[in-house]
C-alpha atoms as a PDB file:
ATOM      1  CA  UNK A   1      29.862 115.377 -36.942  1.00  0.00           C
ATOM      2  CA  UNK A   2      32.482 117.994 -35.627  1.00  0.00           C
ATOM      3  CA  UNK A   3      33.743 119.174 -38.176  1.00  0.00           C
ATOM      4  CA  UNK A   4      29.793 120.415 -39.167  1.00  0.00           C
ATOM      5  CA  UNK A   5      29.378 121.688 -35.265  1.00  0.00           C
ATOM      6  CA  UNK A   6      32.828 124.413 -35.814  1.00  0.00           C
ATOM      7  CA  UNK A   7      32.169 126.808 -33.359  1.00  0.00           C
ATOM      8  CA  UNK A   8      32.209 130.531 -34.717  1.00  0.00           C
ATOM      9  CA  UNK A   9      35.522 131.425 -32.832  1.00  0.00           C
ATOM     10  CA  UNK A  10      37.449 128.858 -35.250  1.00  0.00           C
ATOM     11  CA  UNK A  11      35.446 129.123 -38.342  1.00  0.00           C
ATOM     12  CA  UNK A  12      35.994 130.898 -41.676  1.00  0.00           C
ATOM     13  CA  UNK A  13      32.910 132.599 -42.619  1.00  0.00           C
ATOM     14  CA  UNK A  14      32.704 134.269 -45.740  1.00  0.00           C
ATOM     15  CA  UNK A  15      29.187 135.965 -45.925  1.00  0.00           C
ATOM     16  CA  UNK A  16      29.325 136.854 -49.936  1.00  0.00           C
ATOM     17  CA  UNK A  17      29.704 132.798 -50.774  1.00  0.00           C
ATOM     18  CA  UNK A  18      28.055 130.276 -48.099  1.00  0.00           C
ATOM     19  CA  UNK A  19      29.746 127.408 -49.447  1.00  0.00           C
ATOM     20  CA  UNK A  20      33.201 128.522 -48.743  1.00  0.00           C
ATOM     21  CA  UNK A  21      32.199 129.127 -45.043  1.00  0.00           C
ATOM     22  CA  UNK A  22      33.294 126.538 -42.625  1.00  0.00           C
ATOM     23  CA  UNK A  23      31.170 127.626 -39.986  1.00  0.00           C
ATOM     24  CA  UNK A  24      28.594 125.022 -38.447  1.00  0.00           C
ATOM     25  CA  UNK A  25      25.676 124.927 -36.063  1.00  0.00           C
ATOM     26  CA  UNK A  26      26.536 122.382 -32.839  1.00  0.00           C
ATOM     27  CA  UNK A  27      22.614 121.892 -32.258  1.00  0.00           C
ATOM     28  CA  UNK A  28      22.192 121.011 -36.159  1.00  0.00           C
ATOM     29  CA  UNK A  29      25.325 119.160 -36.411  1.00  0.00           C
ATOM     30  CA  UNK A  30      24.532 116.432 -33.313  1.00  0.00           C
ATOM     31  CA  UNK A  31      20.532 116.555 -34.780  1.00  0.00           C
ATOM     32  CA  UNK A  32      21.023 115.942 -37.756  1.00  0.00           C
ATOM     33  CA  UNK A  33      23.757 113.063 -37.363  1.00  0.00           C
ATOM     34  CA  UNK A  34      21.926 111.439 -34.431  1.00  0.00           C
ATOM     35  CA  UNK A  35      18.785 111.432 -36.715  1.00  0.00           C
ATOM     36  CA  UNK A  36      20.980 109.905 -39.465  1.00  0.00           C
ATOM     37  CA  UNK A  37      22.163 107.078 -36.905  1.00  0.00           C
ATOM     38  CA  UNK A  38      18.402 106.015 -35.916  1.00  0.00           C
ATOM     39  CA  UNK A  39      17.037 105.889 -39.200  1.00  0.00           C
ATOM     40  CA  UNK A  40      19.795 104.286 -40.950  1.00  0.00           C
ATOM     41  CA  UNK A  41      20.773 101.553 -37.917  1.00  0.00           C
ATOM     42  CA  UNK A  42      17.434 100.736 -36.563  1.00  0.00           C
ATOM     43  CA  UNK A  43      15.045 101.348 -39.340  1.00  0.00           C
ATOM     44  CA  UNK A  44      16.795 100.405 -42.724  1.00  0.00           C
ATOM     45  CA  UNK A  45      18.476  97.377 -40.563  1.00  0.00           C
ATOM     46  CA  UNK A  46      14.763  96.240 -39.492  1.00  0.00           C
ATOM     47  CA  UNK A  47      13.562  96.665 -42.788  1.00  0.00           C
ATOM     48  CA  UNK A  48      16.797  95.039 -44.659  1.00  0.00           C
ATOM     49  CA  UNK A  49      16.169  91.410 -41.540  1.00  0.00           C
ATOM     50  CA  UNK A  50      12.409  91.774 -42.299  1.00  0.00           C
ATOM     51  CA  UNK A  51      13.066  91.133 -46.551  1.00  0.00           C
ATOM     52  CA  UNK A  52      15.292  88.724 -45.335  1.00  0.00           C
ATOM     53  CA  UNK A  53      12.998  86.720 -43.310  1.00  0.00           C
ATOM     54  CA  UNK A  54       9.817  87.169 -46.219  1.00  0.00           C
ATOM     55  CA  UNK A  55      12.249  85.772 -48.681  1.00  0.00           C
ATOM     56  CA  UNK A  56      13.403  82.853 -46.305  1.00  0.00           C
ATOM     57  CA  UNK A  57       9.357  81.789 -45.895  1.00  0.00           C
ATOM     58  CA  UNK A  58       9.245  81.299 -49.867  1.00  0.00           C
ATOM     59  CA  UNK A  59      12.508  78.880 -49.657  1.00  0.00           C
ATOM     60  CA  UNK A  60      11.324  76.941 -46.688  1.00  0.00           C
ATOM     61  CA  UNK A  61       7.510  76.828 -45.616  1.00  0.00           C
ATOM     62  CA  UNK A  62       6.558  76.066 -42.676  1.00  0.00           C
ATOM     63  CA  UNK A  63       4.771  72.872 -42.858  1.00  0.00           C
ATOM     64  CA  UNK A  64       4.041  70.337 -39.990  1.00  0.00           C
ATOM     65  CA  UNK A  65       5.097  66.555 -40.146  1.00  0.00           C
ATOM     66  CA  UNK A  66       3.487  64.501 -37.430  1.00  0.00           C
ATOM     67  CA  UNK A  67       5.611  61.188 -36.853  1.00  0.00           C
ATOM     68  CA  UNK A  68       2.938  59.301 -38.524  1.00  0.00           C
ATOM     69  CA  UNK A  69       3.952  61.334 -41.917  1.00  0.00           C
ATOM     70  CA  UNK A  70       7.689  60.301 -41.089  1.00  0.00           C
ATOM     71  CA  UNK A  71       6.891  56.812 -40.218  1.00  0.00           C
ATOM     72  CA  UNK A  72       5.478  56.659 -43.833  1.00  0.00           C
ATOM     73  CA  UNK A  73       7.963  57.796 -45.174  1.00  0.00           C
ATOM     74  CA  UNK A  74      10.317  55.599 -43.860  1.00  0.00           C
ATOM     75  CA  UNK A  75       8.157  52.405 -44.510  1.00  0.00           C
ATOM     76  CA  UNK A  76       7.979  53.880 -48.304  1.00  0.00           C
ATOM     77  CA  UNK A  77      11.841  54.054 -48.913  1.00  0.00           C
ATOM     78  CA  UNK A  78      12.652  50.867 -46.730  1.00  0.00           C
ATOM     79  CA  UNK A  79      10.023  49.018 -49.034  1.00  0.00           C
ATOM     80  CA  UNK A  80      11.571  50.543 -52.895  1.00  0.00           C
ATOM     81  CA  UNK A  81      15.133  50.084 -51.285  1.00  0.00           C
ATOM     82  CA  UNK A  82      16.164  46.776 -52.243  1.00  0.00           C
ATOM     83  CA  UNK A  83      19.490  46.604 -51.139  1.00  0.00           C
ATOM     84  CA  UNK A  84      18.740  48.479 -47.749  1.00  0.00           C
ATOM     85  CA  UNK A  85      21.378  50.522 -48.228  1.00  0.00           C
ATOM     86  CA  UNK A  86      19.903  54.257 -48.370  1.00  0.00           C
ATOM     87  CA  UNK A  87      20.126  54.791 -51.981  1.00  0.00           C
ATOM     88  CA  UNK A  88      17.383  54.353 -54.606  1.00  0.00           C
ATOM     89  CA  UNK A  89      17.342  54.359 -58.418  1.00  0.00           C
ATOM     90  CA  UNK A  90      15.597  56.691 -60.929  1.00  0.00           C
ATOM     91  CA  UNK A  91      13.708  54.269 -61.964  1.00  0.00           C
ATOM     92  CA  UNK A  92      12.331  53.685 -58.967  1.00  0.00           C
ATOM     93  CA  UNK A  93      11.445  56.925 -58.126  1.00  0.00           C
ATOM     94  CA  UNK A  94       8.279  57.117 -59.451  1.00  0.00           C
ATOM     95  CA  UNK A  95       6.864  54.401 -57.549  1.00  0.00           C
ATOM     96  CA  UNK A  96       8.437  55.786 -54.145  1.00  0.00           C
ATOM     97  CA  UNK A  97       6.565  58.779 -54.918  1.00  0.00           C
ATOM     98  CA  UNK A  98       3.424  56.954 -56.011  1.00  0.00           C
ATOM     99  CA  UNK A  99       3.714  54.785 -52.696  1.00  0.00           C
ATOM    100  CA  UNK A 100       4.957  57.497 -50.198  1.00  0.00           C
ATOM    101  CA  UNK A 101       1.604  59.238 -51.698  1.00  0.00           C
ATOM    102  CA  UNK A 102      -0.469  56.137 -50.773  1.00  0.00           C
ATOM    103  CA  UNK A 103      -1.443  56.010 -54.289  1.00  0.00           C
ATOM    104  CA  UNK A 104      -0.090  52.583 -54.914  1.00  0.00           C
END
């Protein structure tokens, strides 16, 4: 940002080519950066945690379990797991899913 506000006392200015001039504008120079700053730290940021947070709602809705839908579910595995020891087969997964469901 300084080097775009040089002062005309230590600037090169060439008046028959602009680009080779080094001379800046101090009220430009801290507008434009400061402008730069806002929009790039506080609105690209909020945008970038906003996508973030729309993409994390696809991954994990929000759905509410009551204890009663826990409870179930815990009466449906201890009932398929045999051997009590937290582990079911493959084979049995359809009917954990069939009795979880109250289908069965």
């Amino acid at each position: 940002m300084h080097d775009f506000s040089m002062d005309k006392n230590l600037c090169v200015n060439r008046r028959d080519d602009y680009l080779q001039s080094s001379c800046g504008s101090t009220q430009w120079a801290y507008t434009l950066f400061i402008t730069f700053n806002v929009i790039s730290m506080y609105i690209f940021t909020n945008m970038f945690i906003a996508e973030v947070m729309q993409k994390f709602s696809y991954v994990y809705p929000t759905t509410h379990f009551t204890r009663n839908d826990l409870r179930s579910f815990k009466m449906a595995w201890d009932e398929i797991d045999t051997n009590h020891d937290g582990h079911i087969t493959e084979k049995d997964l359809g009917e954990f899913l069939s009795v979880s469901t109250g289908d069965g």
